[in-house]
Every structure is written in structure tokens, then in C-alpha cells.
PDB file of N, CA and C in Angstrom:
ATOM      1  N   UNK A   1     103.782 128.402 113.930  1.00  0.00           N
ATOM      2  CA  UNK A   1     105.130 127.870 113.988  1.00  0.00           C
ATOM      3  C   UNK A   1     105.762 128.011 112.615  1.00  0.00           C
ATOM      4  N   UNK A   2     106.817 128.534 112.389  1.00  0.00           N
ATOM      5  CA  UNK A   2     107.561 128.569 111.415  1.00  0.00           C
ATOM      6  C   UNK A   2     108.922 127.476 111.130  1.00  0.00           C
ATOM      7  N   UNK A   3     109.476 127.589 109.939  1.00  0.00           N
ATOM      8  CA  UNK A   3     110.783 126.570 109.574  1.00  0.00           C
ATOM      9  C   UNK A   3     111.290 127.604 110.360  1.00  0.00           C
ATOM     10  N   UNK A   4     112.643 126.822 110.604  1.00  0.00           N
ATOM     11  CA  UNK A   4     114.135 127.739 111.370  1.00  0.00           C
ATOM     12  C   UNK A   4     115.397 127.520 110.073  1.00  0.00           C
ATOM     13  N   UNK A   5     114.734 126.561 109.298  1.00  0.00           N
ATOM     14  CA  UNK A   5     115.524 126.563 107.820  1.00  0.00           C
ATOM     15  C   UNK A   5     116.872 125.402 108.643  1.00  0.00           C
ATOM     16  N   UNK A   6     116.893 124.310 109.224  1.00  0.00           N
ATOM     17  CA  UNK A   6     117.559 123.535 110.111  1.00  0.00           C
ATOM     18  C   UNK A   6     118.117 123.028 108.503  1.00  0.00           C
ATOM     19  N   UNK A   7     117.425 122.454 107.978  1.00  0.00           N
ATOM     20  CA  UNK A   7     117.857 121.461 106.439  1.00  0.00           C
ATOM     21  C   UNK A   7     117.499 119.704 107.097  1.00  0.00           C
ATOM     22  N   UNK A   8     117.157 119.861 108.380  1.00  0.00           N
ATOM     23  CA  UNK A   8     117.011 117.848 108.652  1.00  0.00           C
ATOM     24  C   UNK A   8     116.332 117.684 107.805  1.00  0.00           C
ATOM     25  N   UNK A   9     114.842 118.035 107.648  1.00  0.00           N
ATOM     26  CA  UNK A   9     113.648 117.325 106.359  1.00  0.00           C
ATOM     27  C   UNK A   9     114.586 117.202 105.203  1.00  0.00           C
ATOM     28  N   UNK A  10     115.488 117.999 104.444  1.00  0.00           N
ATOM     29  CA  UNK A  10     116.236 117.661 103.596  1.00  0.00           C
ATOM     30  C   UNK A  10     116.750 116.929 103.500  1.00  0.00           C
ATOM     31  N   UNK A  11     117.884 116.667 104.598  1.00  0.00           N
ATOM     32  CA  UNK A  11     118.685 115.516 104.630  1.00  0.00           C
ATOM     33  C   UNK A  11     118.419 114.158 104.481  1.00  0.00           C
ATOM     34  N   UNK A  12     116.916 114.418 105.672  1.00  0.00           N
ATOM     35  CA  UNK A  12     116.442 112.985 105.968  1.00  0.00           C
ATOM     36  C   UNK A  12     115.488 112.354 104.648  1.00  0.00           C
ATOM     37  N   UNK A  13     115.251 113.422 103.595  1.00  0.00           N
ATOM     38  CA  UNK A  13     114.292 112.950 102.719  1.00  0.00           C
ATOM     39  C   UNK A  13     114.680 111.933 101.360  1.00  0.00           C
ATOM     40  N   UNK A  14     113.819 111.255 100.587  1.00  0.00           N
ATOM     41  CA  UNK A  14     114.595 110.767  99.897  1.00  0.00           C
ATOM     42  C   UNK A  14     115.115 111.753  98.727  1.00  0.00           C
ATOM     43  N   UNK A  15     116.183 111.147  98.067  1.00  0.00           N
ATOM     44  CA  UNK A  15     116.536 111.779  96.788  1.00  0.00           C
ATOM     45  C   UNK A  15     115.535 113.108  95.869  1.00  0.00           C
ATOM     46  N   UNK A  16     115.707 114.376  96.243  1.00  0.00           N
ATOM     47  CA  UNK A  16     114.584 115.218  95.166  1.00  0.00           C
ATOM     48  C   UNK A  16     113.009 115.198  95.697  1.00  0.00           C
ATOM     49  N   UNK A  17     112.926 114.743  96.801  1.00  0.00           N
ATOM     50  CA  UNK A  17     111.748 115.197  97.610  1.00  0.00           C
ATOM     51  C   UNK A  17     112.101 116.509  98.032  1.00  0.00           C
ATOM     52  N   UNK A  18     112.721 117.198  99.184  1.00  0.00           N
ATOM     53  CA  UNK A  18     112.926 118.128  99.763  1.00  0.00           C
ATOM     54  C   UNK A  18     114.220 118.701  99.357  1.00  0.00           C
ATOM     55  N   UNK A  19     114.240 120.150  98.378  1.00  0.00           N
ATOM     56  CA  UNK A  19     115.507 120.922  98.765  1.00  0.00           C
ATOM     57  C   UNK A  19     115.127 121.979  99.623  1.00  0.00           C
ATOM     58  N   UNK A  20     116.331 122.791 100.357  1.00  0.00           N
ATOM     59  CA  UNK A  20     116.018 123.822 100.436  1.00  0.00           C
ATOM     60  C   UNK A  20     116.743 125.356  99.448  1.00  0.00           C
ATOM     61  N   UNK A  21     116.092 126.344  99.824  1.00  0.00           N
ATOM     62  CA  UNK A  21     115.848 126.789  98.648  1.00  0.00           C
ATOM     63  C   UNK A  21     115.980 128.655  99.213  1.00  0.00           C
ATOM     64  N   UNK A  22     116.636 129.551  99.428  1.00  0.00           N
ATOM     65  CA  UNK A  22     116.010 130.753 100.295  1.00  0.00           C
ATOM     66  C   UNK A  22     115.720 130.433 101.354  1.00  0.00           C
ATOM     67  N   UNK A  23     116.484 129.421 102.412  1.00  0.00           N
ATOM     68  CA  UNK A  23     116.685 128.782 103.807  1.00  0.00           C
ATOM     69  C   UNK A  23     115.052 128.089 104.182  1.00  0.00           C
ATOM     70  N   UNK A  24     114.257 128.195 103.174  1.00  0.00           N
ATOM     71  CA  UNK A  24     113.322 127.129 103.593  1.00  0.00           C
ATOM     72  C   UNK A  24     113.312 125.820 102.343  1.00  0.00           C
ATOM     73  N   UNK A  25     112.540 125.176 103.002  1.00  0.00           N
ATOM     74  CA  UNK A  25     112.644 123.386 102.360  1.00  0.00           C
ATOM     75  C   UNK A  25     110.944 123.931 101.381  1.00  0.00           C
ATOM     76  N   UNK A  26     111.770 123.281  99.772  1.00  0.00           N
ATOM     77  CA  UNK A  26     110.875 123.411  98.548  1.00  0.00           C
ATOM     78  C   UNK A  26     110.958 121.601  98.474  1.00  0.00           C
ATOM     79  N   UNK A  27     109.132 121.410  98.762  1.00  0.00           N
ATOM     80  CA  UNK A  27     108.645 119.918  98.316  1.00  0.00           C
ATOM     81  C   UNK A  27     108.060 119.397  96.966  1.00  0.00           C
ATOM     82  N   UNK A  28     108.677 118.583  96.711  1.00  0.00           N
ATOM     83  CA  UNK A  28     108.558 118.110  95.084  1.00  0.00           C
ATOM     84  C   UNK A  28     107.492 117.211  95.261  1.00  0.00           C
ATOM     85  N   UNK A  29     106.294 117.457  95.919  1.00  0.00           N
ATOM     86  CA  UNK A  29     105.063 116.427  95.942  1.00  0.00           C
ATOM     87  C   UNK A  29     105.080 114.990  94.676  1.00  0.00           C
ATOM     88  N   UNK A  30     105.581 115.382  93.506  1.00  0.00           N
ATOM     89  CA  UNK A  30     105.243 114.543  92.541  1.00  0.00           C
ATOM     90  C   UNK A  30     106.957 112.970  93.194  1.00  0.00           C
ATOM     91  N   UNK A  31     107.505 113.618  93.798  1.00  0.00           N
ATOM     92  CA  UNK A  31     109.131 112.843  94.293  1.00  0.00           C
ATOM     93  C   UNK A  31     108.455 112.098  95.423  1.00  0.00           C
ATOM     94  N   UNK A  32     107.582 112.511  95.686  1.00  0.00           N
ATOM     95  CA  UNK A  32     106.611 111.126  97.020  1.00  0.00           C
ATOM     96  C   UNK A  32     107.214 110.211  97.167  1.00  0.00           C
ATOM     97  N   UNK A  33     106.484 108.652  97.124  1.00  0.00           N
ATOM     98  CA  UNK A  33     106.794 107.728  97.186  1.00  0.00           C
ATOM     99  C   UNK A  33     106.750 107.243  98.925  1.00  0.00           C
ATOM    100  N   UNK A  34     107.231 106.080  98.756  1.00  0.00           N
ATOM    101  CA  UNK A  34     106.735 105.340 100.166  1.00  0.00           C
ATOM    102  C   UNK A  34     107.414 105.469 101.476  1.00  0.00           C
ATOM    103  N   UNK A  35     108.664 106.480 101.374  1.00  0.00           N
ATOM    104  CA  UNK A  35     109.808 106.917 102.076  1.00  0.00           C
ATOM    105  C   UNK A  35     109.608 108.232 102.623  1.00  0.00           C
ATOM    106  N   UNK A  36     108.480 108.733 101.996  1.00  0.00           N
ATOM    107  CA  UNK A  36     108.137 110.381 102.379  1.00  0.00           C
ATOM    108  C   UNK A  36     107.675 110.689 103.446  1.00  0.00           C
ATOM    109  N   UNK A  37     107.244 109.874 104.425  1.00  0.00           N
ATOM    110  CA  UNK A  37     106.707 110.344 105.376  1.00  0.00           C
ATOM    111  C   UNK A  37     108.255 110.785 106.565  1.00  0.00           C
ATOM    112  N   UNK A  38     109.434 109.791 106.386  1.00  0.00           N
ATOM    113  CA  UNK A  38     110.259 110.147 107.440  1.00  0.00           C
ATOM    114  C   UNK A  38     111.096 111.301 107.163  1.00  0.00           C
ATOM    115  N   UNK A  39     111.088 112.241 106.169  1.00  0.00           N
ATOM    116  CA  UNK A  39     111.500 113.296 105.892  1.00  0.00           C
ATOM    117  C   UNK A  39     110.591 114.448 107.572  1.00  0.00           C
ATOM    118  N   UNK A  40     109.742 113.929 107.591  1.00  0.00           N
ATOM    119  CA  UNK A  40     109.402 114.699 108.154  1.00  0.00           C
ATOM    120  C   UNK A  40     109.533 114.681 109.949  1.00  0.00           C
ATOM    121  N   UNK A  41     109.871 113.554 110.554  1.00  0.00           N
ATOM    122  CA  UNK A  41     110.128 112.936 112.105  1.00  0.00           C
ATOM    123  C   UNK A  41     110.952 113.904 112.642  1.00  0.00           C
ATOM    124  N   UNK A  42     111.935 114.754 112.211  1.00  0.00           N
ATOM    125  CA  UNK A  42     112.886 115.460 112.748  1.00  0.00           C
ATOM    126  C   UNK A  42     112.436 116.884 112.343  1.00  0.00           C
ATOM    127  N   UNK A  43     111.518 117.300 112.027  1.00  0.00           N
ATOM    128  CA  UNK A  43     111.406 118.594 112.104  1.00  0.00           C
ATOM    129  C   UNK A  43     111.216 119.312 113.469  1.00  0.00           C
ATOM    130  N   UNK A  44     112.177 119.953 113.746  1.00  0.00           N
ATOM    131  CA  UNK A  44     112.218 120.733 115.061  1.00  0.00           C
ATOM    132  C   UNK A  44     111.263 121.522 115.582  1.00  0.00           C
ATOM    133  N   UNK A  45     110.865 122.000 114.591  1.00  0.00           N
ATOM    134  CA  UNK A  45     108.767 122.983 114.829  1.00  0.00           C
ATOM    135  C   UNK A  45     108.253 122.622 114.849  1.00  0.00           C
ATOM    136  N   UNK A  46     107.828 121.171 113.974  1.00  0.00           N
ATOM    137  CA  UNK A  46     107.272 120.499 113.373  1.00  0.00           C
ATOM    138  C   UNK A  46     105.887 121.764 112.680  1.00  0.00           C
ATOM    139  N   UNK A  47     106.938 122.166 111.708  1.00  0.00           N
ATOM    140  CA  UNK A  47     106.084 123.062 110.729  1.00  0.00           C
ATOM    141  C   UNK A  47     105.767 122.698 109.599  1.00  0.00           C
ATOM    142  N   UNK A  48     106.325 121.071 109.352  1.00  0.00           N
ATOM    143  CA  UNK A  48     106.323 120.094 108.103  1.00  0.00           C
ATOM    144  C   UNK A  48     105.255 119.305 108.791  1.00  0.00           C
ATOM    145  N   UNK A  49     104.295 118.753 108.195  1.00  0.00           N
ATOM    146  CA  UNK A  49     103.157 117.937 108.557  1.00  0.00           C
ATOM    147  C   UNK A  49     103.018 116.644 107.044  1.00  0.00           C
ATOM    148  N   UNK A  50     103.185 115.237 107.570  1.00  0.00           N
ATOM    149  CA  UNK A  50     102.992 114.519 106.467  1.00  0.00           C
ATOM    150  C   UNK A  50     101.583 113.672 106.834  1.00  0.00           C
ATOM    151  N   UNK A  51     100.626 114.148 106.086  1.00  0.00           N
ATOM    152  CA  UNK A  51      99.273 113.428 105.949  1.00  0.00           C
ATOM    153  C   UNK A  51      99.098 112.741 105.001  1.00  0.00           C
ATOM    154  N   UNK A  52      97.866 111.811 105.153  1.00  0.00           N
ATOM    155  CA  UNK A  52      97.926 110.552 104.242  1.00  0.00           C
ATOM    156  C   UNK A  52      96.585 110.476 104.705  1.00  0.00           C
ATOM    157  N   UNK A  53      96.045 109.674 103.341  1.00  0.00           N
ATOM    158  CA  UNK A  53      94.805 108.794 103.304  1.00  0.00           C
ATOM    159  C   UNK A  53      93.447 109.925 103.243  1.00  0.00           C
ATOM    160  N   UNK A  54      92.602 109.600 104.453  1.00  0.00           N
ATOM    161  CA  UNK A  54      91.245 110.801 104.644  1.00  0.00           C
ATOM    162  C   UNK A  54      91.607 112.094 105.127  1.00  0.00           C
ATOM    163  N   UNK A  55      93.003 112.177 105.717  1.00  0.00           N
ATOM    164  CA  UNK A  55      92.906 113.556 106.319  1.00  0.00           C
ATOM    165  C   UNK A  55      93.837 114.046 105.331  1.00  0.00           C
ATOM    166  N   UNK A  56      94.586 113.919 104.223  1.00  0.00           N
ATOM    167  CA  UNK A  56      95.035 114.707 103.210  1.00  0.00           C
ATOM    168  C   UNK A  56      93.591 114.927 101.781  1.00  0.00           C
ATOM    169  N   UNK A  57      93.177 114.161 102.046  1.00  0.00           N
ATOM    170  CA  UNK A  57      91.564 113.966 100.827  1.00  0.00           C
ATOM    171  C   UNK A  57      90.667 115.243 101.908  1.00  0.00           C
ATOM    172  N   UNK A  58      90.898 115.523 103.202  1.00  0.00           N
ATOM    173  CA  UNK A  58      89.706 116.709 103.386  1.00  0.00           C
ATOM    174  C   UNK A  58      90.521 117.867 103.341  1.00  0.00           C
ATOM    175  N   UNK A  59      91.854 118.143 103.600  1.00  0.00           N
ATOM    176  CA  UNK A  59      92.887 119.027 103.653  1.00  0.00           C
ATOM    177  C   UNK A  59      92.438 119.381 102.196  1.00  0.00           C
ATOM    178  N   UNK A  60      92.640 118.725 101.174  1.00  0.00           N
ATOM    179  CA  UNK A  60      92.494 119.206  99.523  1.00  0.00           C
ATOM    180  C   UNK A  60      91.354 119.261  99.221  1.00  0.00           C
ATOM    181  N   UNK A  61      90.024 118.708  99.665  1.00  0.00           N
ATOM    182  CA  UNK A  61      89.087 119.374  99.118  1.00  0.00           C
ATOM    183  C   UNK A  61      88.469 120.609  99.820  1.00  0.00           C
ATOM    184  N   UNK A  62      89.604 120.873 100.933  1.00  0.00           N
ATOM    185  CA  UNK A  62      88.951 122.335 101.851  1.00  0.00           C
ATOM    186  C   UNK A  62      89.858 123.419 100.706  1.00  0.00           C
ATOM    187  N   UNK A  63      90.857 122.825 100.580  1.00  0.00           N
ATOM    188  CA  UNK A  63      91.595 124.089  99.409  1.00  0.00           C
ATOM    189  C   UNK A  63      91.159 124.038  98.295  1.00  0.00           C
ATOM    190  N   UNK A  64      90.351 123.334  97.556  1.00  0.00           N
ATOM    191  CA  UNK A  64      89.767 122.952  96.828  1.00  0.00           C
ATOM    192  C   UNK A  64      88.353 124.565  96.476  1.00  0.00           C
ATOM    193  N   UNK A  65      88.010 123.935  97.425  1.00  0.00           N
ATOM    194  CA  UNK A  65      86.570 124.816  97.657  1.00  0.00           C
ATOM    195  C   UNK A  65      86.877 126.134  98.217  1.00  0.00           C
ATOM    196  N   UNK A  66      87.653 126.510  98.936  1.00  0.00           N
ATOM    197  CA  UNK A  66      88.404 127.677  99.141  1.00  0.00           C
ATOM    198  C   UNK A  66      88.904 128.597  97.994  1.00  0.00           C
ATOM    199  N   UNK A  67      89.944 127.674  97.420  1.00  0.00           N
ATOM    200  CA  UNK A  67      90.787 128.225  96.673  1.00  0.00           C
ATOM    201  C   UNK A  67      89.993 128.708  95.108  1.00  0.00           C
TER     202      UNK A  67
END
């Protein structure tokens, strides 16, 4: 599934979390905070995925060991 470059995650995100950028959405991971997850409810592909807790800790240590 790909972005369609819609801009909702943008809109809906807070301040400098999500621009878009070359019609896809550029994430400022370090702009987090406790509001970040609803940037993502309206993605139409849902090609934006917001994880938390154990399943972002195995996501990074699989890229981790990969990468």
C-alpha cells in the first residue's frame, strides 16, 4: 500500500510532526509527543502505522540487526 499524498496525517498532526514534502508526508520522529498517534486515524491506505511500547522496541531492533 502506498501514500496517495491526501495531506490528512499532516493536517491532523501536531505542529512540525508531519510535513509533506514531494507529495509524500516527511515525519519529524524527534516532534512526537503524546498527540502523535492521531496524526495517523485518517490515513486513507493506512500506509502510516503508529506503534508504541513492545511492538515499536521489536520493529527497531529487527532494523537494528538488519540494518
Amino acid at each position: 500500500v502506498a501514500c496517495d499524498a491526501c495531506g490528512r496525517c499532516a493536517s491532523d498532526a501536531a505542529p512540525g510532526l508531519i510535513r509533506m514534502e514531494n507529495n509524500l508526508p516527511v515525519i519529524d520522529y524527534s516532534a512526537g509527543g503524546p498527540s502523535a498517534p492521531e496524526a495517523v486515524f485518517r490515513c486513507a491506505t493506512r500506509s502510516i502505522v503508529w506503534l508504541e511500547g513492545e511492538q515499536f522496541q521489536d520493529q527497531e531492533s529487527r532494523r537494528v540487526r538488519t540494518g
